[in-house]
C-alpha atoms as a PDB file:
ATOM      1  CA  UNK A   1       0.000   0.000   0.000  1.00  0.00           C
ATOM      2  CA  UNK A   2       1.356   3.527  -0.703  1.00  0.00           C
ATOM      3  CA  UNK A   3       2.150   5.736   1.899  1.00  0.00           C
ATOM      4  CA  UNK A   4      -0.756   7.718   0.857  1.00  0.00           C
ATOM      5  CA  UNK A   5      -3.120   4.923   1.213  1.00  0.00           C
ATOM      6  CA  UNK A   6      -1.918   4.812   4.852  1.00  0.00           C
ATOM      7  CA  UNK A   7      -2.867   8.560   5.138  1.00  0.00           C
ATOM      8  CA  UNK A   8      -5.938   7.847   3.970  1.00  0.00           C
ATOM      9  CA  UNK A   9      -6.870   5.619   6.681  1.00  0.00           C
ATOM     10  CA  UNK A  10      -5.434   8.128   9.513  1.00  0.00           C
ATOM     11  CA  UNK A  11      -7.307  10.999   7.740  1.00  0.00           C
ATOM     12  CA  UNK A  12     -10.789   9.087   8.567  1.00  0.00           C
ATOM     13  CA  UNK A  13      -9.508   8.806  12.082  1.00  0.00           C
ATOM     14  CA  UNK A  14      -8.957  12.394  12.384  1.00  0.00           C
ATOM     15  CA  UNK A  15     -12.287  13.095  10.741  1.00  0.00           C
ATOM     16  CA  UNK A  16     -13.909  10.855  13.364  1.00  0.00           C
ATOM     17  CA  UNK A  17     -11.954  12.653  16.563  1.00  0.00           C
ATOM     18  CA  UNK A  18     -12.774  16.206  15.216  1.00  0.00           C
ATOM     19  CA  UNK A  19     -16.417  15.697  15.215  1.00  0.00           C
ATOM     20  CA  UNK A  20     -16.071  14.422  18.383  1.00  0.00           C
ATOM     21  CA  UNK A  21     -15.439  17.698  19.448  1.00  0.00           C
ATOM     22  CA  UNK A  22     -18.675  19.037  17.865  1.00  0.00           C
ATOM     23  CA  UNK A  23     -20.294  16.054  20.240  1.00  0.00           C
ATOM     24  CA  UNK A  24     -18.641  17.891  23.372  1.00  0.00           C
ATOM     25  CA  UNK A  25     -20.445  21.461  22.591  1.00  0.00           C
ATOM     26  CA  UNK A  26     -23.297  20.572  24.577  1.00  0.00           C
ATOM     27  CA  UNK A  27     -21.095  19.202  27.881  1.00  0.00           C
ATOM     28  CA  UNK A  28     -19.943  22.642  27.685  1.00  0.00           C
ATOM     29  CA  UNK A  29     -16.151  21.063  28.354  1.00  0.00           C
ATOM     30  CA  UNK A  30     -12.895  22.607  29.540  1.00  0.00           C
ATOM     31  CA  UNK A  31     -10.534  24.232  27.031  1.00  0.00           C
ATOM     32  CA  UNK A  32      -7.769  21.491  28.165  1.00  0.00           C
ATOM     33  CA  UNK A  33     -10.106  18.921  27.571  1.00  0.00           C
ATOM     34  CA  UNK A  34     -10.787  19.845  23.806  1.00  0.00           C
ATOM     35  CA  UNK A  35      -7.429  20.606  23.814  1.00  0.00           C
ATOM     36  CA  UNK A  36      -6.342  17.204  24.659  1.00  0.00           C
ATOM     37  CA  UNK A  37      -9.141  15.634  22.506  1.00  0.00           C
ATOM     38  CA  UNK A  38      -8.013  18.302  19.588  1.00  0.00           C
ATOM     39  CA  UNK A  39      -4.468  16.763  19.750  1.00  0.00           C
ATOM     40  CA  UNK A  40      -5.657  13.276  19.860  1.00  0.00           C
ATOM     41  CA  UNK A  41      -7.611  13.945  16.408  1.00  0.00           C
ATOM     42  CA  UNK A  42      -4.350  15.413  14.624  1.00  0.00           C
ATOM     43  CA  UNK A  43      -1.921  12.916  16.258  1.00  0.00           C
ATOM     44  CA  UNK A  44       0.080  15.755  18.190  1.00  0.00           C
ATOM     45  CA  UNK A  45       0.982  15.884  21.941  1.00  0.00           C
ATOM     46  CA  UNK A  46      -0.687  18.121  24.459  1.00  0.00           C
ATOM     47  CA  UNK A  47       2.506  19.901  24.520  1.00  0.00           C
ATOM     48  CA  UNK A  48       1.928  20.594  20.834  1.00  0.00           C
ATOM     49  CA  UNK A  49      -1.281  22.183  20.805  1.00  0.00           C
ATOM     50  CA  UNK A  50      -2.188  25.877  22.036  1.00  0.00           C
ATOM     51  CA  UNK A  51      -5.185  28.137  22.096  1.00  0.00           C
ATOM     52  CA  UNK A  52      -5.062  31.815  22.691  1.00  0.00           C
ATOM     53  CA  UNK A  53      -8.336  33.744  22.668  1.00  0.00           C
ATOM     54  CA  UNK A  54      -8.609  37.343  21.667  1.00  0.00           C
ATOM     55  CA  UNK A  55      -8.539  39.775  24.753  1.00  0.00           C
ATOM     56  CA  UNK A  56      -8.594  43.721  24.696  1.00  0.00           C
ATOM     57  CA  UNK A  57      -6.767  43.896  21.307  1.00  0.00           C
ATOM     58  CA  UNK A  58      -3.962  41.249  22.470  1.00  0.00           C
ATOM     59  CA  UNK A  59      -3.534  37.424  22.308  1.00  0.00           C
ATOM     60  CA  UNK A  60      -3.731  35.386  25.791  1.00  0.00           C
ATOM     61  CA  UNK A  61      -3.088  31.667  26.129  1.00  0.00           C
ATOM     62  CA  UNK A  62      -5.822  29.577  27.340  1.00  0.00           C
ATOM     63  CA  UNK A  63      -4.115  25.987  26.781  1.00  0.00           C
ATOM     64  CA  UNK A  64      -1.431  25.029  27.452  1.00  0.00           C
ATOM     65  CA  UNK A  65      -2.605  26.045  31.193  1.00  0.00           C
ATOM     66  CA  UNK A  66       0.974  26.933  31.901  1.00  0.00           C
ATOM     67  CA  UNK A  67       1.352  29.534  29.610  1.00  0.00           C
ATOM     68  CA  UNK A  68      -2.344  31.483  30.768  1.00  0.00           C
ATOM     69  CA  UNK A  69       0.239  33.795  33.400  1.00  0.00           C
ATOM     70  CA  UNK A  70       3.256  34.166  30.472  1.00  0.00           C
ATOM     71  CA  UNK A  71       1.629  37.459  29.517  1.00  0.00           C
ATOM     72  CA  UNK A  72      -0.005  38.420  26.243  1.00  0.00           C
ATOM     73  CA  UNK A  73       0.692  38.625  22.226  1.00  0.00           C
ATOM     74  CA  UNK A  74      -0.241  42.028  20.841  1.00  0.00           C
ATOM     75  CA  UNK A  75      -1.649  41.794  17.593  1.00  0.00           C
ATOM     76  CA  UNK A  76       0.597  44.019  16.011  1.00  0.00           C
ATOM     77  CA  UNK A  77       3.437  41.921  17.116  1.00  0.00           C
ATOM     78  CA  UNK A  78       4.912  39.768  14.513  1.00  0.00           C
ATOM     79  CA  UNK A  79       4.622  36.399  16.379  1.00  0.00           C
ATOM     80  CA  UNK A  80       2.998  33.789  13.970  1.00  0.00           C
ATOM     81  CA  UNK A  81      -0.209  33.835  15.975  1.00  0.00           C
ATOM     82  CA  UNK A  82      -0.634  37.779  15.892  1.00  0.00           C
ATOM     83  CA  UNK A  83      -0.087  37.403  12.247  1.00  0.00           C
ATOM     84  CA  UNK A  84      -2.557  34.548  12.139  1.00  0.00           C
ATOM     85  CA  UNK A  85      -5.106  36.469  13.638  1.00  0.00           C
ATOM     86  CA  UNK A  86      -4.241  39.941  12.240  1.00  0.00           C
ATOM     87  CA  UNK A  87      -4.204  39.023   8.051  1.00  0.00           C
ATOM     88  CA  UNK A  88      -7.565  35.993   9.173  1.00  0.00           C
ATOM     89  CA  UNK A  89      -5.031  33.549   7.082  1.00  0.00           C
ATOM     90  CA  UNK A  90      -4.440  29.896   8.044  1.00  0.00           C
ATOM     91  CA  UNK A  91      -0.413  29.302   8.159  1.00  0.00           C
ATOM     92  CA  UNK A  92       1.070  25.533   7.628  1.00  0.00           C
ATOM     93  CA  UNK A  93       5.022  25.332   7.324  1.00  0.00           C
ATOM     94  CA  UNK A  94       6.933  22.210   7.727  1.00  0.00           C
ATOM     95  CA  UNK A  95      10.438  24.148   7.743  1.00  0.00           C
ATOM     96  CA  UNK A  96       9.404  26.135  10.334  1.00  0.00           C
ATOM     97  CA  UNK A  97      12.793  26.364  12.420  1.00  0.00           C
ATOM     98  CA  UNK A  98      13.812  28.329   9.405  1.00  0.00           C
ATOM     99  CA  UNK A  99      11.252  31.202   9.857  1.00  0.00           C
ATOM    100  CA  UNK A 100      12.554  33.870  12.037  1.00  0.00           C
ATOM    101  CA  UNK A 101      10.095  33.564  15.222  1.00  0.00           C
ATOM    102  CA  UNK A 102       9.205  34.435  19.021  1.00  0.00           C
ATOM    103  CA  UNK A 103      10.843  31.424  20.765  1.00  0.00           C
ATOM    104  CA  UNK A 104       9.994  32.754  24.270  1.00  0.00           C
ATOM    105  CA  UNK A 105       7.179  30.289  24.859  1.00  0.00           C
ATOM    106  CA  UNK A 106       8.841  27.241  23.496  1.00  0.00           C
ATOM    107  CA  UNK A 107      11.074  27.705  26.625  1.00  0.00           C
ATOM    108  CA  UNK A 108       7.993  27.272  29.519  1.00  0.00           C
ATOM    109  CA  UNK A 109       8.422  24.479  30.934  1.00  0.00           C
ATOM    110  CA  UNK A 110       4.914  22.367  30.741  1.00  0.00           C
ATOM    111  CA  UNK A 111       3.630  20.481  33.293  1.00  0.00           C
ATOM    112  CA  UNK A 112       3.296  17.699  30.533  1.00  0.00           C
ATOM    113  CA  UNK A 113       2.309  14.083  31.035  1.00  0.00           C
ATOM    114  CA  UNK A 114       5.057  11.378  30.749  1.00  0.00           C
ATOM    115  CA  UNK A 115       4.998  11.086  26.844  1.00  0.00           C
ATOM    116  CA  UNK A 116       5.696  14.597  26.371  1.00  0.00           C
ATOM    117  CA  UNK A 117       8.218  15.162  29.410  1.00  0.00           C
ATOM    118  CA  UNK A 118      11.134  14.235  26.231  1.00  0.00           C
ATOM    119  CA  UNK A 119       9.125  16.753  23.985  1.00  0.00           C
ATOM    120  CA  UNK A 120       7.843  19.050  26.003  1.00  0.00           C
ATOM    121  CA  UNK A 121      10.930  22.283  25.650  1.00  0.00           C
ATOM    122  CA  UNK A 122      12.142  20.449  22.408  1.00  0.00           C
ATOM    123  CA  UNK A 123      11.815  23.817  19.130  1.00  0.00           C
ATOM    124  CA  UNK A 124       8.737  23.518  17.252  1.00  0.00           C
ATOM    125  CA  UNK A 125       9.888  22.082  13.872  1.00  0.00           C
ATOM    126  CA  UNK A 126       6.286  22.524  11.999  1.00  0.00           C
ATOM    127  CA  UNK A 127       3.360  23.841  12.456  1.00  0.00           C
ATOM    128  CA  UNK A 128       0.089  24.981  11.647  1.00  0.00           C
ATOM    129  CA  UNK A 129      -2.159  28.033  12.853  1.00  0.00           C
ATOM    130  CA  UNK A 130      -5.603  28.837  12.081  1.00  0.00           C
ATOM    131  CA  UNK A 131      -7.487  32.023  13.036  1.00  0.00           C
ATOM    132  CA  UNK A 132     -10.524  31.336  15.478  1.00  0.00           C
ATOM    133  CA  UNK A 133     -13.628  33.279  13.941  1.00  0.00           C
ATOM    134  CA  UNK A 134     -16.919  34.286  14.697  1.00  0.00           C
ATOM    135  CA  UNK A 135     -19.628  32.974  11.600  1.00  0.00           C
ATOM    136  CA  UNK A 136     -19.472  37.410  10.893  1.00  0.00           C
ATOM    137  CA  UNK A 137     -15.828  36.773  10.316  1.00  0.00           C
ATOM    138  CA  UNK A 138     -14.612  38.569  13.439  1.00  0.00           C
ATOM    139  CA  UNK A 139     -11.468  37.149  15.021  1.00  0.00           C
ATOM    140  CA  UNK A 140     -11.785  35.054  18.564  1.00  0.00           C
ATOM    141  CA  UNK A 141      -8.541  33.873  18.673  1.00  0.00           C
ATOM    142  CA  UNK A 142      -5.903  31.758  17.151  1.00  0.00           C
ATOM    143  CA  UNK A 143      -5.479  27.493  17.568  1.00  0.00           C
ATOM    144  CA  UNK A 144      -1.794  26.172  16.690  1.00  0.00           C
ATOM    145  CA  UNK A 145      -0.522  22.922  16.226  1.00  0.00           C
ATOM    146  CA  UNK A 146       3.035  22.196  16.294  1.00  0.00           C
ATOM    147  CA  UNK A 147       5.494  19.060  15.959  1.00  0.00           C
ATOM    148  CA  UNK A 148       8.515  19.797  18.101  1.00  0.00           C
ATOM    149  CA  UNK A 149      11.956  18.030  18.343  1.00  0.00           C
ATOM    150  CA  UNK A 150      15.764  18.884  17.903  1.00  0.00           C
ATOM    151  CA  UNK A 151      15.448  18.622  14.050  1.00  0.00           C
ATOM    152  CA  UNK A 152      12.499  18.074  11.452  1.00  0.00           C
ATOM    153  CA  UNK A 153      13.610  14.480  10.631  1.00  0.00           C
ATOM    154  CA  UNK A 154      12.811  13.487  14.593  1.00  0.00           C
ATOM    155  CA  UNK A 155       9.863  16.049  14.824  1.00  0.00           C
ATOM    156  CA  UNK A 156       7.416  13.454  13.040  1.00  0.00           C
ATOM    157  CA  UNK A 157       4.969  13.299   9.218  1.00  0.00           C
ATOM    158  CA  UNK A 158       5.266  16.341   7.575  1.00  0.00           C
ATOM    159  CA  UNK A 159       1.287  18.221   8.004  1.00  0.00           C
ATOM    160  CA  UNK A 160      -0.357  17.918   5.408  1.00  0.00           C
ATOM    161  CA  UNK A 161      -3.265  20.094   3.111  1.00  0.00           C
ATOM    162  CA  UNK A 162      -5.144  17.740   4.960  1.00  0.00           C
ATOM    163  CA  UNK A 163      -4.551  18.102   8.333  1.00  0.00           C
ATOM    164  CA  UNK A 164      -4.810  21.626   7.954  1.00  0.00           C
ATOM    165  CA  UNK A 165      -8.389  21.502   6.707  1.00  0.00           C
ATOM    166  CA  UNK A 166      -8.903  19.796   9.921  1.00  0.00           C
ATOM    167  CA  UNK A 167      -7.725  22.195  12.161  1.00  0.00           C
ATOM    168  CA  UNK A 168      -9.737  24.732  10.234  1.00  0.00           C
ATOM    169  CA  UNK A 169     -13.014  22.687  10.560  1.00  0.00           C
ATOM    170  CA  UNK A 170     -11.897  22.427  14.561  1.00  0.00           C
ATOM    171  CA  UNK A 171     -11.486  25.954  14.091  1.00  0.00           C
ATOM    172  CA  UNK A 172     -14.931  26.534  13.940  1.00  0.00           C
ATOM    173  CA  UNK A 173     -16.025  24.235  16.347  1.00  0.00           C
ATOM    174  CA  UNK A 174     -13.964  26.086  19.054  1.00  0.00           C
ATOM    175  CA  UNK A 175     -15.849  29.082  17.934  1.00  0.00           C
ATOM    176  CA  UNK A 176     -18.788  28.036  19.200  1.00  0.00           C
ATOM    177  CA  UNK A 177     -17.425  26.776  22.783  1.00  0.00           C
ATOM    178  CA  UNK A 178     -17.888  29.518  25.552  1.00  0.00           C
ATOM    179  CA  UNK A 179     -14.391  29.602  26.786  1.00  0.00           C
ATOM    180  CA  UNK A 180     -13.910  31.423  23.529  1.00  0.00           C
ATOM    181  CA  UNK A 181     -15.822  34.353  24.144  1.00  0.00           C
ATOM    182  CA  UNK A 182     -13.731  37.341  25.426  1.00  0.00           C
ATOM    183  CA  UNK A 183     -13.436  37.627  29.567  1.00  0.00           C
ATOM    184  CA  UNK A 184     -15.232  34.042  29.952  1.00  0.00           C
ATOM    185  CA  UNK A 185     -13.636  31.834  33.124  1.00  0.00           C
ATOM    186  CA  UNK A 186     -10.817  29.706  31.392  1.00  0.00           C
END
């Protein structure tokens, strides 16, 4: 079978976990649990997802819980996620350690679970990042999902057009979820 055959079969997967989240509107969950169920459907580690929701004009991390005190992102900043949000463009780059970026965060130490403890400060190789929007179009906040490790050839698959269009279809799922909306109780 080709290696896009294989794909294939982890693309229905993914399709599967990100309607779960859909399912988990009406529990009215945490943001760390859709977090965690988010990373499960794009075959990431909790330390690779985050969430920041739009507050007063600047970006402020809601997951990964560890990073809700590291301060904020202003828009006008040129971190990939005040871009993201800024131009309402999804970003995917596999060759990411190339791009000139805010490293600060990658530094926070996580309070990750045993799989990620080896992953957990390790340089985001790739990653993705998708503008959470209102159904007007008006910007919420931004989801990212990364692949970290010392070099791209350890950091795992490539993403994919695919994967993307799932984290844009979780995109709007998280729109809907009231940790979202601006000076909600994370």
């Amino acid at each position: 079978m080709s290696s896009s055959g294989n794909q294939g079969l982890g693309t229905k997967a993914a399709r599967a976990s990100v309607s779960e989240l859909e399912n988990m509107l009406s529990e009215s969950p945490s943001s760390d649990r859709v977090c965690l169920k988010l990373a499960h459907a794009l075959h990431v580690r909790r330390s690779e997802v985050a969430l920041l929701r739009l507050e007063k004009g600047s970006l402020r991390f809601i997951f990964p819980p560890e990073l809700r005190s590291a301060g904020v992102l202003p828009l006008t900043g040129s971190a990939v996620a005040a871009r993201t949000a800024a131009t309402r463009t999804p970003l995917m780059s596999n060759t990411f350690m190339r791009v000139k970026h805010v490293s600060l965060f990658e530094a926070v130490k996580l309070g990750a679970e045993e799989e990620d403890r080896d992953h957990e400060q390790m340089p985001i190789q790739k990653i993705m990042s998708v503008p959470v929007m209102r159904s007007g179009g008006n910007v919420m906040g931004v989801v990212q999902v990364s692949r970290k490790g010392l070099d791209a050839s350890v950091a795992g698959a490539d993403f994919t057009g695919e994967d993307l269009q799932k984290l844009e279809q979780a995109s709007e799922i998280l729109a809907r979820m009231p940790f979202m909306q601006e000076g909600a109780e994370i």
